[in-house]
PDB file of N, CA and C in Angstrom:
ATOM      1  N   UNK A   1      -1.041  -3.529 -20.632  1.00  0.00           N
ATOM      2  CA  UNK A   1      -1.764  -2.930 -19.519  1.00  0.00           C
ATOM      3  C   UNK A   1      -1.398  -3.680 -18.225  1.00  0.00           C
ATOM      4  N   UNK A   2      -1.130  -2.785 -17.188  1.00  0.00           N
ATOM      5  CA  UNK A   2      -0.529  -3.769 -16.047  1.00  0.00           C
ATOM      6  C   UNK A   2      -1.655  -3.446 -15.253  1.00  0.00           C
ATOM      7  N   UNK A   3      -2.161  -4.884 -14.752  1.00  0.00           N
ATOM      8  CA  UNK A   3      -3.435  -5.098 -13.445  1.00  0.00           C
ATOM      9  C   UNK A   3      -2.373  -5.533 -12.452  1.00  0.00           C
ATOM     10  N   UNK A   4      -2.703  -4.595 -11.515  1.00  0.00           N
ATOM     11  CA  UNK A   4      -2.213  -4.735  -9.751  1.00  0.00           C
ATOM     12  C   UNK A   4      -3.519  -5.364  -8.920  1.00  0.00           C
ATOM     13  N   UNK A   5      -2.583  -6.336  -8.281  1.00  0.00           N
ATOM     14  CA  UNK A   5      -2.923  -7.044  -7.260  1.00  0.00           C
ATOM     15  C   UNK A   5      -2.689  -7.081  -5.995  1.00  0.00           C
ATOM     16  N   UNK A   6      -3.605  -6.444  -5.141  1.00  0.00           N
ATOM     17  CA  UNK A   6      -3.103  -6.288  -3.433  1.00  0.00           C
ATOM     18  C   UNK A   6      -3.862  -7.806  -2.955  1.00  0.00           C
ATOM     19  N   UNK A   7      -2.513  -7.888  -1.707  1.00  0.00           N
ATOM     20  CA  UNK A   7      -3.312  -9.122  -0.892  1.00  0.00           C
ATOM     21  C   UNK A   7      -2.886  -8.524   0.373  1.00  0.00           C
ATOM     22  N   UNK A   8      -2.398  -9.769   1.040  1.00  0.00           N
ATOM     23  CA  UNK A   8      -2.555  -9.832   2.600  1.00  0.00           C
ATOM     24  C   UNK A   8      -3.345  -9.018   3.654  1.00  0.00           C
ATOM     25  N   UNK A   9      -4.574  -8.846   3.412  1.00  0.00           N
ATOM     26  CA  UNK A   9      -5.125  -8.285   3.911  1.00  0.00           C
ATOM     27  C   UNK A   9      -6.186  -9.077   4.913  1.00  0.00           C
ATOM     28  N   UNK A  10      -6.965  -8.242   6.213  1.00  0.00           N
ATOM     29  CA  UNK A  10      -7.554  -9.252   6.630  1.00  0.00           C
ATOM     30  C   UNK A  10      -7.857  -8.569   8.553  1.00  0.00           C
ATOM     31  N   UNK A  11      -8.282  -9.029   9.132  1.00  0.00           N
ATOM     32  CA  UNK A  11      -8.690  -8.828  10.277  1.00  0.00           C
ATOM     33  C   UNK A  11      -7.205  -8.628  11.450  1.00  0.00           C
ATOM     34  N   UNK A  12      -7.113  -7.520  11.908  1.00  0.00           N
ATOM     35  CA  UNK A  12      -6.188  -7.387  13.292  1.00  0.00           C
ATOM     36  C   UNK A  12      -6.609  -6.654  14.116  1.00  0.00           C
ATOM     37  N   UNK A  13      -6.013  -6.941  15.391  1.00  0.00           N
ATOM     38  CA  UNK A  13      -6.367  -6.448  16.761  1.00  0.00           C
ATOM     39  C   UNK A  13      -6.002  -4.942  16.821  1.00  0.00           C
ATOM     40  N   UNK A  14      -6.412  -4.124  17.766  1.00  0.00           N
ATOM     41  CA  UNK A  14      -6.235  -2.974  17.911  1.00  0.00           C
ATOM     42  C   UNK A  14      -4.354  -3.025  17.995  1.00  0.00           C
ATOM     43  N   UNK A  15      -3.798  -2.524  18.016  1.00  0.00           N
ATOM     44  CA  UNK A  15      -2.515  -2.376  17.831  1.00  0.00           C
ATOM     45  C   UNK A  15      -1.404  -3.212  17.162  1.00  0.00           C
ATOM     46  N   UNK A  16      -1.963  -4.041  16.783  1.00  0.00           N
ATOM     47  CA  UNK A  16      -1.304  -5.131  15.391  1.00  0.00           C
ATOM     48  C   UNK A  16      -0.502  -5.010  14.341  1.00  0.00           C
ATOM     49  N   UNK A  17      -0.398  -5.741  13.453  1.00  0.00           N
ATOM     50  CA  UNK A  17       0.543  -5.558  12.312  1.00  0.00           C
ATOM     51  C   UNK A  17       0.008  -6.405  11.195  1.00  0.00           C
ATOM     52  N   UNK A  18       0.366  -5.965  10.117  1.00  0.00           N
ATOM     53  CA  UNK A  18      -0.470  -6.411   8.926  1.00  0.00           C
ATOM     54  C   UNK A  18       0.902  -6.148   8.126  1.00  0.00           C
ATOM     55  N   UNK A  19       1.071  -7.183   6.931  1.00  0.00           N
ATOM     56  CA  UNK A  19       1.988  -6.770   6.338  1.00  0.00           C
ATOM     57  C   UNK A  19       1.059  -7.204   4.444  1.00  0.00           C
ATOM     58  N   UNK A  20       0.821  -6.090   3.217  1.00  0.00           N
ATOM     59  CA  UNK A  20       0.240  -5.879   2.319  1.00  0.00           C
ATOM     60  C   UNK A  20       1.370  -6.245   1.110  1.00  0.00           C
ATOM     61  N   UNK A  21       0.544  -7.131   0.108  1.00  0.00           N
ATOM     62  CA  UNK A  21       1.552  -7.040  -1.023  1.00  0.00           C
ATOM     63  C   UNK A  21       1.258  -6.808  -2.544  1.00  0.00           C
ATOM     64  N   UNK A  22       1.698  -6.135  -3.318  1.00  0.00           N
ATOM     65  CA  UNK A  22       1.618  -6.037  -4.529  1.00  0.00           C
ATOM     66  C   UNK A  22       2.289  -6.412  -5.439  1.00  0.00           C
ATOM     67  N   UNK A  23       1.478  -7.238  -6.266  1.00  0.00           N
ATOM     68  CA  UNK A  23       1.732  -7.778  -7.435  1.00  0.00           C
ATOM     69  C   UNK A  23       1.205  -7.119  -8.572  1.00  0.00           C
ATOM     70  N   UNK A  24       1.690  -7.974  -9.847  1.00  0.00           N
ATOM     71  CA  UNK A  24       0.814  -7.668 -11.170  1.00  0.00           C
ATOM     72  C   UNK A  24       1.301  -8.216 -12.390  1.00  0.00           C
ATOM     73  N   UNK A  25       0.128  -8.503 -13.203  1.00  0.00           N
ATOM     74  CA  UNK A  25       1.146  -8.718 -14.160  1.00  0.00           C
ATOM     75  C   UNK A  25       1.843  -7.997 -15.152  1.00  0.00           C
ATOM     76  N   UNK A  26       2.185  -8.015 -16.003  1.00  0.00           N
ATOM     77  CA  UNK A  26       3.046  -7.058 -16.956  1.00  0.00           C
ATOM     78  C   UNK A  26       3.465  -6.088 -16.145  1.00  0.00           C
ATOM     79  N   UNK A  27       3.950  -6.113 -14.741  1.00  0.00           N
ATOM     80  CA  UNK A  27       4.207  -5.455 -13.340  1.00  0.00           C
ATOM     81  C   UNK A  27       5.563  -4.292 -14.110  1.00  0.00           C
ATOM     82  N   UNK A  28       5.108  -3.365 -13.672  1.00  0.00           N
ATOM     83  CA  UNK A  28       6.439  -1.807 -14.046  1.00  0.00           C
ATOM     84  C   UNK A  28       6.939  -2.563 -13.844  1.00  0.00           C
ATOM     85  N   UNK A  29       8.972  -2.189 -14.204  1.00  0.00           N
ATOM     86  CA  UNK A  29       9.783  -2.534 -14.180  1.00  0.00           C
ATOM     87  C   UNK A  29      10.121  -1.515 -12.923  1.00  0.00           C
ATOM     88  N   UNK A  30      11.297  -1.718 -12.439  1.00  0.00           N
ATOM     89  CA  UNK A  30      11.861  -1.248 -11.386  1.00  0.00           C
ATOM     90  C   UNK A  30      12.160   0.280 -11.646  1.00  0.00           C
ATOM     91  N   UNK A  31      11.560   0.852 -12.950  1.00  0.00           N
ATOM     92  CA  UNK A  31      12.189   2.186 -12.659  1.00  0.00           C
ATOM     93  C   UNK A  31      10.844   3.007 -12.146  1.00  0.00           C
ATOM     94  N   UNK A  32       9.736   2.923 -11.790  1.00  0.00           N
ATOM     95  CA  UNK A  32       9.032   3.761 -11.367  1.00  0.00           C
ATOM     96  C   UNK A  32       8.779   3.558  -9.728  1.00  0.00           C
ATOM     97  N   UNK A  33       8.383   4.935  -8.797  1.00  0.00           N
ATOM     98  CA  UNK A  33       8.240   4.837  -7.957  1.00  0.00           C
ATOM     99  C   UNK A  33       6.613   4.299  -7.410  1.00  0.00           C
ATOM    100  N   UNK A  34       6.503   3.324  -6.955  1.00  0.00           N
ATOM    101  CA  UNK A  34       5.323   2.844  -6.577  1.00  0.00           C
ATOM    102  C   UNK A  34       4.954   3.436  -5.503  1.00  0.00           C
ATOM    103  N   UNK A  35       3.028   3.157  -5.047  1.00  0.00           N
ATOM    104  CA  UNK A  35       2.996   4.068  -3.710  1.00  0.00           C
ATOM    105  C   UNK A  35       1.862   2.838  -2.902  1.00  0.00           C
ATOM    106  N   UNK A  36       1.312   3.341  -1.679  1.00  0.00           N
ATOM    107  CA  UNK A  36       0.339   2.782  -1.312  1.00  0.00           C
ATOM    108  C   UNK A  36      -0.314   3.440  -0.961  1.00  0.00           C
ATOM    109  N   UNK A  37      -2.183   3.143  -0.986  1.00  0.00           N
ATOM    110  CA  UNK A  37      -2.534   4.175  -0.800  1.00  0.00           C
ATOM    111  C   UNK A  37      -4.032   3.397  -0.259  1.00  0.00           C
ATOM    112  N   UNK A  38      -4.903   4.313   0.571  1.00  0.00           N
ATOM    113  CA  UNK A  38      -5.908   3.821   1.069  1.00  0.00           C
ATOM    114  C   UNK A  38      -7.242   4.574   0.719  1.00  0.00           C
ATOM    115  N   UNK A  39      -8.489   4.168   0.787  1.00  0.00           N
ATOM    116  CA  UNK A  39      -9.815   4.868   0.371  1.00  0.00           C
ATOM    117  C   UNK A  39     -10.772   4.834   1.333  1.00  0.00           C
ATOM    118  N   UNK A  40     -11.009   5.624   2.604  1.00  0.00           N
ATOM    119  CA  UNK A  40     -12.377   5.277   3.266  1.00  0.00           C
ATOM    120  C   UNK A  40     -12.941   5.120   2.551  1.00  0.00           C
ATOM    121  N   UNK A  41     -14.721   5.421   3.221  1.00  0.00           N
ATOM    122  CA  UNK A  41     -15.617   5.247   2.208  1.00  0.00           C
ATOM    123  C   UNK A  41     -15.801   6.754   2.740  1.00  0.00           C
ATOM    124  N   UNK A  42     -16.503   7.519   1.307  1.00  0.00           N
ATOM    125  CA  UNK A  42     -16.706   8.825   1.329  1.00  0.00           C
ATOM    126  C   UNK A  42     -15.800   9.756   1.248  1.00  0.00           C
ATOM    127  N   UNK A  43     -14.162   9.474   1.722  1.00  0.00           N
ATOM    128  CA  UNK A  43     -13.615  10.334   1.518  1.00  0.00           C
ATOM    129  C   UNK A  43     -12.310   9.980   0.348  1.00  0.00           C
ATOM    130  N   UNK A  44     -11.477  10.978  -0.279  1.00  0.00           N
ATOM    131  CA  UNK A  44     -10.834  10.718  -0.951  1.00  0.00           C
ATOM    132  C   UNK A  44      -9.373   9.935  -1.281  1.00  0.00           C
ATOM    133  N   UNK A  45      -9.265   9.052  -1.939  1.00  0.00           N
ATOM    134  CA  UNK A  45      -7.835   8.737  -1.489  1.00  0.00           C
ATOM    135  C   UNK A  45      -6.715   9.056  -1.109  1.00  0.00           C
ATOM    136  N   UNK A  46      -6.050   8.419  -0.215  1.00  0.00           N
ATOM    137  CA  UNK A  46      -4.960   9.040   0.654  1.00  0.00           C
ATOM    138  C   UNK A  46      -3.609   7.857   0.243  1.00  0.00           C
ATOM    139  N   UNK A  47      -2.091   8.853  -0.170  1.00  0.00           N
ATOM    140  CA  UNK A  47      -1.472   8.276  -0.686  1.00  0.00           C
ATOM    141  C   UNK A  47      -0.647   8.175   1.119  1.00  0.00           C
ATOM    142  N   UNK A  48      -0.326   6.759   1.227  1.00  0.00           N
ATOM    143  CA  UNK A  48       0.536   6.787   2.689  1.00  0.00           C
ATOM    144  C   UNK A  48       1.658   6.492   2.349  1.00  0.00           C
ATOM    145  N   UNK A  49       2.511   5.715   1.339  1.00  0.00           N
ATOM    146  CA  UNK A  49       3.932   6.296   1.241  1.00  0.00           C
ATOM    147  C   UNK A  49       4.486   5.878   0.165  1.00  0.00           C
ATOM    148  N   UNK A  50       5.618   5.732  -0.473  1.00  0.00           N
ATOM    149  CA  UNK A  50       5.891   5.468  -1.609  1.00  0.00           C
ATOM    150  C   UNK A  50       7.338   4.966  -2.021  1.00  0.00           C
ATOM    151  N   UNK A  51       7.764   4.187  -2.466  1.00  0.00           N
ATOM    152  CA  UNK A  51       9.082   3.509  -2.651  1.00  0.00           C
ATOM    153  C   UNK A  51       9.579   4.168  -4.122  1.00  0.00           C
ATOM    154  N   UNK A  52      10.978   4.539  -4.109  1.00  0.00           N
ATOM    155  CA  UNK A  52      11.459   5.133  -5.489  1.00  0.00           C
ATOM    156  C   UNK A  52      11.984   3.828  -5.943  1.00  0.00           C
ATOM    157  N   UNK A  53      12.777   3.601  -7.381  1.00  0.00           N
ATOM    158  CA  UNK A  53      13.296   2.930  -7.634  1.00  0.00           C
ATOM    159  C   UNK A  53      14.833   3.123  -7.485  1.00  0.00           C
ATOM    160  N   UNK A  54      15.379   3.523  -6.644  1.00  0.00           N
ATOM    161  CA  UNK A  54      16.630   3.709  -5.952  1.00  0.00           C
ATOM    162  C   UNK A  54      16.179   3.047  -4.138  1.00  0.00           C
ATOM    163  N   UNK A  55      15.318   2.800  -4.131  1.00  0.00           N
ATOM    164  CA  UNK A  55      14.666   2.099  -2.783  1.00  0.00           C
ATOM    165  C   UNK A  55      14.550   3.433  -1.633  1.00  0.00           C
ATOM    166  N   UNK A  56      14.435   4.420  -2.156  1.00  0.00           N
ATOM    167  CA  UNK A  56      13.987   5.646  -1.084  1.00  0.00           C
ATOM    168  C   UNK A  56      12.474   5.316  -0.687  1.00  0.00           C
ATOM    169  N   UNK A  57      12.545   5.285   0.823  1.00  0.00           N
ATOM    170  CA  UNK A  57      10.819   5.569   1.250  1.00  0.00           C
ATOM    171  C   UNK A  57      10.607   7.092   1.792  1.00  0.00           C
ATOM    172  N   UNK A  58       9.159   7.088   1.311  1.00  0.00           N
ATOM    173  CA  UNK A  58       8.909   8.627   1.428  1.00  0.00           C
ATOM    174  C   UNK A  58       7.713   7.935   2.107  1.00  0.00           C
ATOM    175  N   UNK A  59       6.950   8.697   3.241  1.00  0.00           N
ATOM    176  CA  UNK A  59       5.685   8.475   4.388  1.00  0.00           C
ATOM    177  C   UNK A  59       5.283   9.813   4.042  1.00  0.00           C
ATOM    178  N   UNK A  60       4.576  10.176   3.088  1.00  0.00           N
ATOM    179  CA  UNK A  60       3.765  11.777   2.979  1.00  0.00           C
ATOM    180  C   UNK A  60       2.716  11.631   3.877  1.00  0.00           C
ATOM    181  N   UNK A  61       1.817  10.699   4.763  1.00  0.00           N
ATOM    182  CA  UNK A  61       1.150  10.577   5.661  1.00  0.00           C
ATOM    183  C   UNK A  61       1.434  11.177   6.965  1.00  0.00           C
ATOM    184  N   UNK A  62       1.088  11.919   7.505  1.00  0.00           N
ATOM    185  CA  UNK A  62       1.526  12.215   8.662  1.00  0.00           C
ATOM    186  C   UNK A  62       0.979  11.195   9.741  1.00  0.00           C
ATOM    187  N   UNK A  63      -0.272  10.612   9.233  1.00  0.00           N
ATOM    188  CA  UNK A  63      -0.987   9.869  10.156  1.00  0.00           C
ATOM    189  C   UNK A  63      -0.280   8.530  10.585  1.00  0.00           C
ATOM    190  N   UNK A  64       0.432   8.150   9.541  1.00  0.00           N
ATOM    191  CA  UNK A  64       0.973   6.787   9.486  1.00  0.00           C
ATOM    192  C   UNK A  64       2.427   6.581   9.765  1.00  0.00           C
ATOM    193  N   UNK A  65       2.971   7.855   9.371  1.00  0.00           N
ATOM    194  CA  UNK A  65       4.403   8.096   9.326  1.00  0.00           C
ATOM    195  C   UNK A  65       4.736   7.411  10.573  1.00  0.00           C
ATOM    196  N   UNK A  66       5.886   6.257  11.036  1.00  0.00           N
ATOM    197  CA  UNK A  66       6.468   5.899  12.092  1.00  0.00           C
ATOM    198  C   UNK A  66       5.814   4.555  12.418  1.00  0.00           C
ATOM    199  N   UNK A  67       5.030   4.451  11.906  1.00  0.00           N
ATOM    200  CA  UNK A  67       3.972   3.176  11.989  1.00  0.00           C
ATOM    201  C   UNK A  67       3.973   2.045  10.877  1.00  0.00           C
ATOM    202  N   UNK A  68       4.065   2.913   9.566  1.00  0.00           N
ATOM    203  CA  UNK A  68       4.201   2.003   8.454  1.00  0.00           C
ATOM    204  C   UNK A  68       5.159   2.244   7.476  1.00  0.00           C
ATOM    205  N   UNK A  69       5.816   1.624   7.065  1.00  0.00           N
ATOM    206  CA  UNK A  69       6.774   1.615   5.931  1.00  0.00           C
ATOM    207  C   UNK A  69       6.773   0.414   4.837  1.00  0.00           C
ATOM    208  N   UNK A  70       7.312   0.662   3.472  1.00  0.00           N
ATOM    209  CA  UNK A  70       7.142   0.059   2.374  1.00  0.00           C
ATOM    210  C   UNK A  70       8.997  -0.665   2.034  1.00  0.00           C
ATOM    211  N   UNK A  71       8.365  -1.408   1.100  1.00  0.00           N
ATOM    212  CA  UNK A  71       9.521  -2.553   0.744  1.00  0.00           C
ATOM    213  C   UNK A  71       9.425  -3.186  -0.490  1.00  0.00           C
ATOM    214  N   UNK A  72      10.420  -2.930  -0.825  1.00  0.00           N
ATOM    215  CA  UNK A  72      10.022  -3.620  -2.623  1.00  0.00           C
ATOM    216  C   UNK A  72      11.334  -4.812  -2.857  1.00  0.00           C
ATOM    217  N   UNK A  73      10.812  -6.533  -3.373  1.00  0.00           N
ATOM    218  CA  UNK A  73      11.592  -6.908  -4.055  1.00  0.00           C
ATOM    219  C   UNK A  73      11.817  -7.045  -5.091  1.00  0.00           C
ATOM    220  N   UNK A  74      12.835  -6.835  -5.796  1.00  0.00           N
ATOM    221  CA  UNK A  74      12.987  -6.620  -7.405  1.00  0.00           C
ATOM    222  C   UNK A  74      13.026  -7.483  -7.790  1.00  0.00           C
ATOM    223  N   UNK A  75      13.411  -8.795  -7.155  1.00  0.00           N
ATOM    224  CA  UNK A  75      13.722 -10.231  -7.765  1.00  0.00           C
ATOM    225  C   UNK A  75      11.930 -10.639  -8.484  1.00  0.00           C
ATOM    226  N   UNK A  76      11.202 -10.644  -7.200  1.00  0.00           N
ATOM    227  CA  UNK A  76       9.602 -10.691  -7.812  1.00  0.00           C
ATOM    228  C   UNK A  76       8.866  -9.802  -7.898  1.00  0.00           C
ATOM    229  N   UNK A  77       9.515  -7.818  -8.033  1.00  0.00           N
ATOM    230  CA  UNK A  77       8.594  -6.978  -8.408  1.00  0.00           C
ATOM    231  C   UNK A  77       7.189  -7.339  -7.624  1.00  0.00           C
ATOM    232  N   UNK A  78       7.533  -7.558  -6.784  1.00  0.00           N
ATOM    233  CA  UNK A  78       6.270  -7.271  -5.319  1.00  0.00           C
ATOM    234  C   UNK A  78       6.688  -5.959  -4.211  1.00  0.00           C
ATOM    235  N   UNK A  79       5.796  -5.307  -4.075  1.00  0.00           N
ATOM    236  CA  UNK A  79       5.735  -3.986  -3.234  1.00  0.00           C
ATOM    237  C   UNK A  79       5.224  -4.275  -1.684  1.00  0.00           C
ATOM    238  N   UNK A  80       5.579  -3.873  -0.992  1.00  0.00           N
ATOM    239  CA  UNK A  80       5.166  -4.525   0.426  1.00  0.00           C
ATOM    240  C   UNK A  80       4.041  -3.401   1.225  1.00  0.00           C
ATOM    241  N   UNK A  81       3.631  -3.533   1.987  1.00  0.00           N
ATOM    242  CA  UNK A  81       3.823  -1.896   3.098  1.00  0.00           C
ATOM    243  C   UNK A  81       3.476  -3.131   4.417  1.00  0.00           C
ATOM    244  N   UNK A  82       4.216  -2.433   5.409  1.00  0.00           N
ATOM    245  CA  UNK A  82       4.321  -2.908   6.831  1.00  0.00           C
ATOM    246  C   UNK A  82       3.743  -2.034   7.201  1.00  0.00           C
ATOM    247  N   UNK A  83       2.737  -3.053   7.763  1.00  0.00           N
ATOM    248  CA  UNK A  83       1.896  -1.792   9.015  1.00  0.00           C
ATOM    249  C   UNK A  83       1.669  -2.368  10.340  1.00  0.00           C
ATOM    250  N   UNK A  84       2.202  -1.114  11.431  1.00  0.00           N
ATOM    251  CA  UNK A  84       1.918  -1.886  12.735  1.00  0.00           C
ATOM    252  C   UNK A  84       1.469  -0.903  13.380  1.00  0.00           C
ATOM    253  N   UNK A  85       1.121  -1.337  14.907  1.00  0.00           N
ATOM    254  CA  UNK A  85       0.448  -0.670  15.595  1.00  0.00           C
ATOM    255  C   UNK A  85      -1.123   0.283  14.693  1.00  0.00           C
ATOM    256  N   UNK A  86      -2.006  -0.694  14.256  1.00  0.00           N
ATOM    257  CA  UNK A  86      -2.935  -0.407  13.300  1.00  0.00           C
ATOM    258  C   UNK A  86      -4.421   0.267  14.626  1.00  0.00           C
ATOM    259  N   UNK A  87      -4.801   1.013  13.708  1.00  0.00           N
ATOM    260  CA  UNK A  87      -5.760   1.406  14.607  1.00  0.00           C
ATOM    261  C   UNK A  87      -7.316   0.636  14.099  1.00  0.00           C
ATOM    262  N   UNK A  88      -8.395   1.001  14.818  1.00  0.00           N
ATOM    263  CA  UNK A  88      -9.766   0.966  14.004  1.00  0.00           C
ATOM    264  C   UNK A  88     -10.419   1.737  13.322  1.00  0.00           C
ATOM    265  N   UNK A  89      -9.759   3.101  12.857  1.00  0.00           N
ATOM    266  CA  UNK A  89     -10.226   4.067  12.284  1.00  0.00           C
ATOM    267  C   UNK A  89      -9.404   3.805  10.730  1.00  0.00           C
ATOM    268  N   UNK A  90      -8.124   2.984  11.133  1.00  0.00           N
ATOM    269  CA  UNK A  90      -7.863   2.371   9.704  1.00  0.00           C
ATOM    270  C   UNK A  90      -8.371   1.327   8.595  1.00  0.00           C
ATOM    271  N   UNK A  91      -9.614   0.736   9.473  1.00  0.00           N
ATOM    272  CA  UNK A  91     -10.327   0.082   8.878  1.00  0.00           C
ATOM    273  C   UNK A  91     -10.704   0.606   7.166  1.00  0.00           C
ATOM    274  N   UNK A  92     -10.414  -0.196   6.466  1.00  0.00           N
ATOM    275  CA  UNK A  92     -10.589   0.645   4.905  1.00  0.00           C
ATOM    276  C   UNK A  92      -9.885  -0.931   3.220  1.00  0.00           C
ATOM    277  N   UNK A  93      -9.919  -0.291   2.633  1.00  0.00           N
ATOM    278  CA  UNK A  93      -9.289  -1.150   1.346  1.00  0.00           C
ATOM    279  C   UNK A  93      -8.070  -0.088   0.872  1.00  0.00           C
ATOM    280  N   UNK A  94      -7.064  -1.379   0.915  1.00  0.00           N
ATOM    281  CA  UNK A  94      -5.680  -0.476   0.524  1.00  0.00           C
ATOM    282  C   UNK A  94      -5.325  -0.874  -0.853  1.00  0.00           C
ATOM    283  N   UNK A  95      -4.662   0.226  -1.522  1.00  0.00           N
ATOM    284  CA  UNK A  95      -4.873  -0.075  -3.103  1.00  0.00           C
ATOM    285  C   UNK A  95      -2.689  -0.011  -3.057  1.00  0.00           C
ATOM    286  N   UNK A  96      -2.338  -0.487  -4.251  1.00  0.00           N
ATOM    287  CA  UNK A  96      -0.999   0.229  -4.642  1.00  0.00           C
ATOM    288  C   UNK A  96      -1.360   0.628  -5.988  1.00  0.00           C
ATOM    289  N   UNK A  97      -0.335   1.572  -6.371  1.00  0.00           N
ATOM    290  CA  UNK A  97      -0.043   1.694  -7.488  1.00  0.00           C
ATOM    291  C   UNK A  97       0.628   2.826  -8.214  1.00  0.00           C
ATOM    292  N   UNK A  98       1.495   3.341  -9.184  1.00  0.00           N
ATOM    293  CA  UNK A  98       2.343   3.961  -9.077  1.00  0.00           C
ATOM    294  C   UNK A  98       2.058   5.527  -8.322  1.00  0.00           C
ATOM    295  N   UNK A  99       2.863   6.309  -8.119  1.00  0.00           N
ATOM    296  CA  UNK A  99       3.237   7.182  -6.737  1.00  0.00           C
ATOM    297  C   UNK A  99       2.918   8.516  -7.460  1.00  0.00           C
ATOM    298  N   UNK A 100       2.716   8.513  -8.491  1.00  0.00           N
ATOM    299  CA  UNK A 100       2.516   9.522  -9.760  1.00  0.00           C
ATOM    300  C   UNK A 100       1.508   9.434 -10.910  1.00  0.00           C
ATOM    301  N   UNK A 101       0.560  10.266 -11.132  1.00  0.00           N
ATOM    302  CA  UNK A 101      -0.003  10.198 -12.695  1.00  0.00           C
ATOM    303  C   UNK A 101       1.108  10.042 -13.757  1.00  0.00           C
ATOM    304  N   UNK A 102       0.269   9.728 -14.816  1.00  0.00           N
ATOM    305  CA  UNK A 102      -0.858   8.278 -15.087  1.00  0.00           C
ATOM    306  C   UNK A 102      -0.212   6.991 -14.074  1.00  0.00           C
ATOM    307  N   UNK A 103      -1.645   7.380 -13.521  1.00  0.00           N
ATOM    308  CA  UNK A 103      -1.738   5.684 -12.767  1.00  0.00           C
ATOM    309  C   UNK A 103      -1.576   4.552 -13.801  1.00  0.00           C
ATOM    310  N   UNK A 104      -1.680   3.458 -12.979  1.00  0.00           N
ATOM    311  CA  UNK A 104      -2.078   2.322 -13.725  1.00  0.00           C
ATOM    312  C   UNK A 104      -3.515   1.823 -13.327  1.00  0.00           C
ATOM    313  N   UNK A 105      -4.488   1.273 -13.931  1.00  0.00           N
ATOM    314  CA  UNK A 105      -5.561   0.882 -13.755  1.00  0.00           C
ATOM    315  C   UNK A 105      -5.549   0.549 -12.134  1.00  0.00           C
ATOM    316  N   UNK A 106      -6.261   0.882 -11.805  1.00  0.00           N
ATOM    317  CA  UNK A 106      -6.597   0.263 -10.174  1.00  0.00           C
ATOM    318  C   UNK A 106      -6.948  -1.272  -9.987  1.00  0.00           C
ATOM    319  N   UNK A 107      -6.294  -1.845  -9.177  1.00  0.00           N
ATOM    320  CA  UNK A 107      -6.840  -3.285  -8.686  1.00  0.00           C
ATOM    321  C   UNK A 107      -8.182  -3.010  -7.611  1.00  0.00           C
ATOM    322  N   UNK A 108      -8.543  -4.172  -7.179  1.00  0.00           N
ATOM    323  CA  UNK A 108      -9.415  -4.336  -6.047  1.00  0.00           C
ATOM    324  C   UNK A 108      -9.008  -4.011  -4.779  1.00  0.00           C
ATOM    325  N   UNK A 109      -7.950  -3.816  -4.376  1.00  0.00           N
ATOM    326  CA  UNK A 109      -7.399  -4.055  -3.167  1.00  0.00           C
ATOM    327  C   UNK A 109      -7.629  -4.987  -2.114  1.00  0.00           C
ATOM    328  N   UNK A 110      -7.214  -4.388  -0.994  1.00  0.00           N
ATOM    329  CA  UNK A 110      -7.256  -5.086  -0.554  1.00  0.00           C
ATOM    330  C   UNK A 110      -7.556  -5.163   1.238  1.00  0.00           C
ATOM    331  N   UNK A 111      -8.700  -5.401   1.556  1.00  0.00           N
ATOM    332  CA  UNK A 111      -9.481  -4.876   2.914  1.00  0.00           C
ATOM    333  C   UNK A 111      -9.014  -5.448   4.313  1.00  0.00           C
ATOM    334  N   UNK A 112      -8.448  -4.240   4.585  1.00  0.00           N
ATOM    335  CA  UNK A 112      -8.176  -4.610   6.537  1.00  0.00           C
ATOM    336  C   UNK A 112      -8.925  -3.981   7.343  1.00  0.00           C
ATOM    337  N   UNK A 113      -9.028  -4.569   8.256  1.00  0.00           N
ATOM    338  CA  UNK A 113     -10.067  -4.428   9.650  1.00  0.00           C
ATOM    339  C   UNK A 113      -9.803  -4.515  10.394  1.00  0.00           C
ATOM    340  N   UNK A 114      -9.382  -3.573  11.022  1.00  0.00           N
ATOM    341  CA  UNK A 114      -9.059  -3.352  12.843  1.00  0.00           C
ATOM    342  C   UNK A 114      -9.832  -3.590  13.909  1.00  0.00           C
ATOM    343  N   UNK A 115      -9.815  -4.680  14.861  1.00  0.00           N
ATOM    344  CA  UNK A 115     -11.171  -4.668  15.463  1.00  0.00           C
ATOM    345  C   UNK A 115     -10.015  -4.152  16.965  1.00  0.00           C
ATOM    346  N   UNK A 116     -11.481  -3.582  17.910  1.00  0.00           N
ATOM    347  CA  UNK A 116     -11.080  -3.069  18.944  1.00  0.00           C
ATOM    348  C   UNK A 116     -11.317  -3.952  20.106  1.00  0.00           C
TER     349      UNK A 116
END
């Protein structure tokens, strides 16, 4: 069973940059496409983009598209997402995990806060 682990998360200024990482252990191997994805509260999760294992990024977000992009190293099977120019409406907990059903168990994620 692979448990994912988001970090770098944490407090930034209105137009900032945050950079998120995923771990895990018994972590997929490099052939599945991983994603990232975020949860207000109340509304449903939103997948913001997703790395193949050929290193294609896909931004299905329209909201985020141009703002954030993902990065994977294979050496330590850590997943990245770069995010800049962050707003305060992005305030939320960002989860990873693969880009497709069956998920893998959900981690905790991991909570950023945009202050204005």
């Amino acid at each position: 069973q692979v448990q994912l682990v988001e970090s770098g998360g944490g407090v930034a200024q209105l137009g900032g940059s945050l950079k998120l990482s995923c771990t895990g252990s018994g972590f997929v191997s490099n052939d599945k496409a991983m994603g990232w994805y975020r949860q207000a509260p109340g509304k449903q999760r939103e997948l913001l983009g997703l790395r193949t294992p050929g290193g294609t990024t896909t931004i299905p977000s329209a909201s985020v598209r141009g703002r954030f992009t993902l990065s994977r190293d294979s050496a330590t099977k850590t997943l990245y997402l770069h995010m800049t120019d962050l707003k305060p409406e992005e305030t939320t907990v960002y989860f990873c995990n693969k880009a497709a059903m069956p998920f893998n168990s959900w981690g905790q994620g991991t909570q950023v806060t945009v202050s204005s």
